[in-house]
C-alpha atoms as a PDB file:
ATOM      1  CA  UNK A   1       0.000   0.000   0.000  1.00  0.00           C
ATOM      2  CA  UNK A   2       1.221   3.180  -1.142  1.00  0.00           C
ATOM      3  CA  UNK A   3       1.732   6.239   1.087  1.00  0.00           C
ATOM      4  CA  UNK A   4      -0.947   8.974   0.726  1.00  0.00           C
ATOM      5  CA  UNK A   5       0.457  12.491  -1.052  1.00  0.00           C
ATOM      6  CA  UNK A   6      -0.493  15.602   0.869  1.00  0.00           C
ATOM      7  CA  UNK A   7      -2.342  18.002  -1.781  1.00  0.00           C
ATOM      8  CA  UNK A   8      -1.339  21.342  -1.616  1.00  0.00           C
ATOM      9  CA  UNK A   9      -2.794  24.895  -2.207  1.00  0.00           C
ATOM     10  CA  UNK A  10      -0.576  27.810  -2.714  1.00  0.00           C
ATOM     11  CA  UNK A  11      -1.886  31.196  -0.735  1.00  0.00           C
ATOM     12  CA  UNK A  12      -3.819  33.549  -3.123  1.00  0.00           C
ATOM     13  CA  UNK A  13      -4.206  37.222  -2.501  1.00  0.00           C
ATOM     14  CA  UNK A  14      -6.987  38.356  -0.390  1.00  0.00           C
ATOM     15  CA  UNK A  15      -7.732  41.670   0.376  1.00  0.00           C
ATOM     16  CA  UNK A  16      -3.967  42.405  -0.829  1.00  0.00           C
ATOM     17  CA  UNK A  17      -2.370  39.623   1.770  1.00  0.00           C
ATOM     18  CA  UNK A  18      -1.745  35.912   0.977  1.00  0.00           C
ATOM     19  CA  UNK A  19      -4.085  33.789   2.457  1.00  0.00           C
ATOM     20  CA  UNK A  20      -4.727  30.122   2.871  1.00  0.00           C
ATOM     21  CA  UNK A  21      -7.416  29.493   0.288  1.00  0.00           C
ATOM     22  CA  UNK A  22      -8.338  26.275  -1.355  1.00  0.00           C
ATOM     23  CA  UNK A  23     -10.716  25.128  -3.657  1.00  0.00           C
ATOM     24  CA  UNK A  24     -12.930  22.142  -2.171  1.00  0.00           C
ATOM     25  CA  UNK A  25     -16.330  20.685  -3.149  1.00  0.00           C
ATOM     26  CA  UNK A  26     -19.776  20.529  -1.706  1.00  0.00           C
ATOM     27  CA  UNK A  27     -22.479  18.563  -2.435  1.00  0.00           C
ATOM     28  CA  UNK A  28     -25.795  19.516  -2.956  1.00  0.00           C
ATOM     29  CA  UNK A  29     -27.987  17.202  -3.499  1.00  0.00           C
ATOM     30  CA  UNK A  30     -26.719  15.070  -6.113  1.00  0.00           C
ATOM     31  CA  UNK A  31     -24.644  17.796  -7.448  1.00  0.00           C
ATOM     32  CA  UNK A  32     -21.118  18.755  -6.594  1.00  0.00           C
ATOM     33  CA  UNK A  33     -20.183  22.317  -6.447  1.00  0.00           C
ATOM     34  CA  UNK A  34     -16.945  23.710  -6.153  1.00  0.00           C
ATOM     35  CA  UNK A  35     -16.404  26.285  -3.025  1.00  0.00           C
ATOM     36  CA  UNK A  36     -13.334  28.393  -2.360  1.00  0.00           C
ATOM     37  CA  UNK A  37     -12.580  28.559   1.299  1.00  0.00           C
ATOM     38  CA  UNK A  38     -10.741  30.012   3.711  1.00  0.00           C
ATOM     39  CA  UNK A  39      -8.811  27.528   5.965  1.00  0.00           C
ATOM     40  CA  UNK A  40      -9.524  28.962   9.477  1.00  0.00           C
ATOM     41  CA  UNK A  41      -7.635  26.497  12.123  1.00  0.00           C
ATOM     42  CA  UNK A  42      -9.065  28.651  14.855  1.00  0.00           C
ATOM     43  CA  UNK A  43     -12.911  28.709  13.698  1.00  0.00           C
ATOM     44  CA  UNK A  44     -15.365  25.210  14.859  1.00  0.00           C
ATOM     45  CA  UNK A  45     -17.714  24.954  12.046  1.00  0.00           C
ATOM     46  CA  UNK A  46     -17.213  25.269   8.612  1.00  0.00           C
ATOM     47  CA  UNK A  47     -19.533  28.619   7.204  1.00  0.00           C
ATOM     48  CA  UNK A  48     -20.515  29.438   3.852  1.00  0.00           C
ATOM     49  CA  UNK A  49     -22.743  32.589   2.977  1.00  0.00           C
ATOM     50  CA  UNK A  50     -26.620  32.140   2.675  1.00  0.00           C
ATOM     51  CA  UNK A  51     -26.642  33.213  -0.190  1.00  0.00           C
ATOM     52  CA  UNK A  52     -24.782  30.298  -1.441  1.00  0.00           C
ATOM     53  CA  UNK A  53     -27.404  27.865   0.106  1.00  0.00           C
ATOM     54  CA  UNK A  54     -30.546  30.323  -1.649  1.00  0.00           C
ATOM     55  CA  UNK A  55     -28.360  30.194  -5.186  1.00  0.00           C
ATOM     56  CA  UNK A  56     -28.285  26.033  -4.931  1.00  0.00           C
ATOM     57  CA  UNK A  57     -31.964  25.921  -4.048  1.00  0.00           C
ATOM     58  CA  UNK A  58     -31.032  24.611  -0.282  1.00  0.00           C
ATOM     59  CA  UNK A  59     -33.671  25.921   2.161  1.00  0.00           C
ATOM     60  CA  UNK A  60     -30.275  27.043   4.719  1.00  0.00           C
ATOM     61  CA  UNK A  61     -32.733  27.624   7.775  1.00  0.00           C
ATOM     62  CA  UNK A  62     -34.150  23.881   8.177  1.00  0.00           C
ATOM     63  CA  UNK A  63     -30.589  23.250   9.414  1.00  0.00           C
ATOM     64  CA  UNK A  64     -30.141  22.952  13.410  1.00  0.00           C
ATOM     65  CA  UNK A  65     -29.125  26.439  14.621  1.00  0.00           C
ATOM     66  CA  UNK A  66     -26.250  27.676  16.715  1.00  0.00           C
ATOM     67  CA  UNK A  67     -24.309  30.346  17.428  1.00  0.00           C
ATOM     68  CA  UNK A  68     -20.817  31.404  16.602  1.00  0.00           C
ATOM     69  CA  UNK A  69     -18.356  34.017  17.938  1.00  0.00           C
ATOM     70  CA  UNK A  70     -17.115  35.405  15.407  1.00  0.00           C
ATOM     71  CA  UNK A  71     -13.853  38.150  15.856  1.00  0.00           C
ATOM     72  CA  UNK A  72     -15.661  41.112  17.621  1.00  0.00           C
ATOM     73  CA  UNK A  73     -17.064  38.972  19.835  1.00  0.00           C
ATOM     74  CA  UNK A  74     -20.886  38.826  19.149  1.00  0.00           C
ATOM     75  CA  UNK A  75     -22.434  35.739  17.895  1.00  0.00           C
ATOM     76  CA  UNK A  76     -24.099  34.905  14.979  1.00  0.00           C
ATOM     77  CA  UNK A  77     -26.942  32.760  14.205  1.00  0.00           C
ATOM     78  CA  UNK A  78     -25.585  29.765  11.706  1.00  0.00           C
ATOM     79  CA  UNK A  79     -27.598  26.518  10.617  1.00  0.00           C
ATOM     80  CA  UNK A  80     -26.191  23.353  10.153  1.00  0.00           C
ATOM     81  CA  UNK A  81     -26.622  20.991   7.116  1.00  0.00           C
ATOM     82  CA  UNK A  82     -24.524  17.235   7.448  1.00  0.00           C
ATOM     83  CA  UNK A  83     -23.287  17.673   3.783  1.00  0.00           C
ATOM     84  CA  UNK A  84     -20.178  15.605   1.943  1.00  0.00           C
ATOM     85  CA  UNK A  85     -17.559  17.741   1.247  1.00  0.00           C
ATOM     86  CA  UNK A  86     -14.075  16.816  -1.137  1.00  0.00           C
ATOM     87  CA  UNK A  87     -10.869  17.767  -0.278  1.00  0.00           C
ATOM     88  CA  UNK A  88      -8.383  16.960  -3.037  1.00  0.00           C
ATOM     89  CA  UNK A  89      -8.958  13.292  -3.504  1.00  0.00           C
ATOM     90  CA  UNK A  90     -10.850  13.091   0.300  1.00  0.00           C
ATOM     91  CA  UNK A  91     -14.406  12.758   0.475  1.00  0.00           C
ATOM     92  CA  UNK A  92     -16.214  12.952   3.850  1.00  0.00           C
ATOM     93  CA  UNK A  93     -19.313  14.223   5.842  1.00  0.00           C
ATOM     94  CA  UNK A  94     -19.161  17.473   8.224  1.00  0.00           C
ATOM     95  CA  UNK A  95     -21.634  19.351   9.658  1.00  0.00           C
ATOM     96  CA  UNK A  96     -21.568  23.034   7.440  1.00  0.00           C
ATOM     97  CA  UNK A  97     -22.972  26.061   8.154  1.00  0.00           C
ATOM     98  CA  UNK A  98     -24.904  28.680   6.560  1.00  0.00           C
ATOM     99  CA  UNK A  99     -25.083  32.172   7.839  1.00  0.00           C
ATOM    100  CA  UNK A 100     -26.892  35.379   6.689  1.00  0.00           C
ATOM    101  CA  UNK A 101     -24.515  37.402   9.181  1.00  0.00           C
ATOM    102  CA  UNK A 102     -20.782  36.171   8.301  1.00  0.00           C
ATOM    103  CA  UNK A 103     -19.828  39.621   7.387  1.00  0.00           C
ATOM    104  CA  UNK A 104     -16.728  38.940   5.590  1.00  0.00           C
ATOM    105  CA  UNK A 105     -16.547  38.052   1.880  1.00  0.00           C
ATOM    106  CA  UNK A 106     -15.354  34.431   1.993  1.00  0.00           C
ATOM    107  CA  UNK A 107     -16.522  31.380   3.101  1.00  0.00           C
ATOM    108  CA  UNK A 108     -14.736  29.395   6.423  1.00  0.00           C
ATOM    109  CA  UNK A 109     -13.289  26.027   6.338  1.00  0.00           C
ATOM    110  CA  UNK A 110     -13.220  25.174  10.135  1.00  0.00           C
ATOM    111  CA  UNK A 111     -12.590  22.524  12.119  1.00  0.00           C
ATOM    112  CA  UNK A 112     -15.313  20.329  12.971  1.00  0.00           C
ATOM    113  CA  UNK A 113     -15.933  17.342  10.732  1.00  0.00           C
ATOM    114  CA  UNK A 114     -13.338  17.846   8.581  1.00  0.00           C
ATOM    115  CA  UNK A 115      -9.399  18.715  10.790  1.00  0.00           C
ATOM    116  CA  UNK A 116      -9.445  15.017  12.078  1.00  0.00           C
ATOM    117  CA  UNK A 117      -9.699  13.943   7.795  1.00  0.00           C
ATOM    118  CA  UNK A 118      -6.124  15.300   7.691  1.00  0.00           C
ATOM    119  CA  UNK A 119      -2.527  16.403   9.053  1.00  0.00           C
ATOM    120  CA  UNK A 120      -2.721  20.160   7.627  1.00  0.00           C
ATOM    121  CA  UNK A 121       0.011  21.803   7.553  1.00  0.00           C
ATOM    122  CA  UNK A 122       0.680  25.665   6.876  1.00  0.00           C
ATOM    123  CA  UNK A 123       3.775  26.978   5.478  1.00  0.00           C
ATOM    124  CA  UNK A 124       3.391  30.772   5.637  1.00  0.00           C
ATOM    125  CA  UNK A 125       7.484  31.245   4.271  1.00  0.00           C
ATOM    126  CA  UNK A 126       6.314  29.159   1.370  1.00  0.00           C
ATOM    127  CA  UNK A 127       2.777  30.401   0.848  1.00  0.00           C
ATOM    128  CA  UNK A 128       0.946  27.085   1.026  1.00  0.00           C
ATOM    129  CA  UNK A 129      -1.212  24.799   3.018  1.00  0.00           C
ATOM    130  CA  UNK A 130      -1.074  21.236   2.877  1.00  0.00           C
ATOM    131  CA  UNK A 131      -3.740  18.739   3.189  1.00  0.00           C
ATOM    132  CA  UNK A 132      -2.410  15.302   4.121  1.00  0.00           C
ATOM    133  CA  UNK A 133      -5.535  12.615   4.187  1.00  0.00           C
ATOM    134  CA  UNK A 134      -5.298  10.556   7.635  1.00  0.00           C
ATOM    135  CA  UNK A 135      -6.987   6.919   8.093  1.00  0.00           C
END
């Protein structure tokens, strides 16, 4: 049995600094849909804009709601949809969120359901992260 490769996402520019931002997919329904996301080790769930949801024809607010901090402290309401997601080669369920309140313009790749898939790995002197797949 061969060893798995890690896959690996250069930074791209984001609001004019490089960022850890990979393309992944979602599946909706039978459909999958790629997402670019912005690996957040420090945020739980994994948050995409409503809109996003609305676009797909997902009705976002049947998920179960919580609440996330997000940076300035308040909380935001977010509801939760078990969906597969792909990461390079990786597929796997996690619990992702939809928000009408994310305020920022990109969607999250958190931890929850998907950090235990992988060894990730950033490299901010070579602008990349690195997905390794884990049994």
């Amino acid at each position: 049995m061969s060893a798995s490769k890690p896959v690996v996402f250069p930074y791209k520019l984001l609001g004019g600094r490089w960022s850890p931002l990979i393309s992944a997919g979602i599946q909706w329904r039978e459909k999958w849909q790629p997402v670019e996301f912005y690996v957040d080790s420090g945020a739980t769930y994994t948050i995409l804009r409503a809109r996003m949801a609305e676009d797909a024809g997902l009705d976002f607010a049947t998920g179960r709601k919580v609440f996330a901090q997000v940076g300035d402290g308040s909380l935001i309401p977010v509801y939760l949809h078990d969906l597969r997601i792909q990461i390079g080669g990786t597929r796997f369920r996690a619990p992702v969120g939809f928000s009408e309140k994310l305020g920022v313009a990109f969607n999250l790749l958190g931890r929850l359901g998907v950090f235990e898939h992988f060894r990730i790995c950033f490299h901010g002197k070579q602008r990349s992260v690195s997905f390794l797949p884990v049994s």
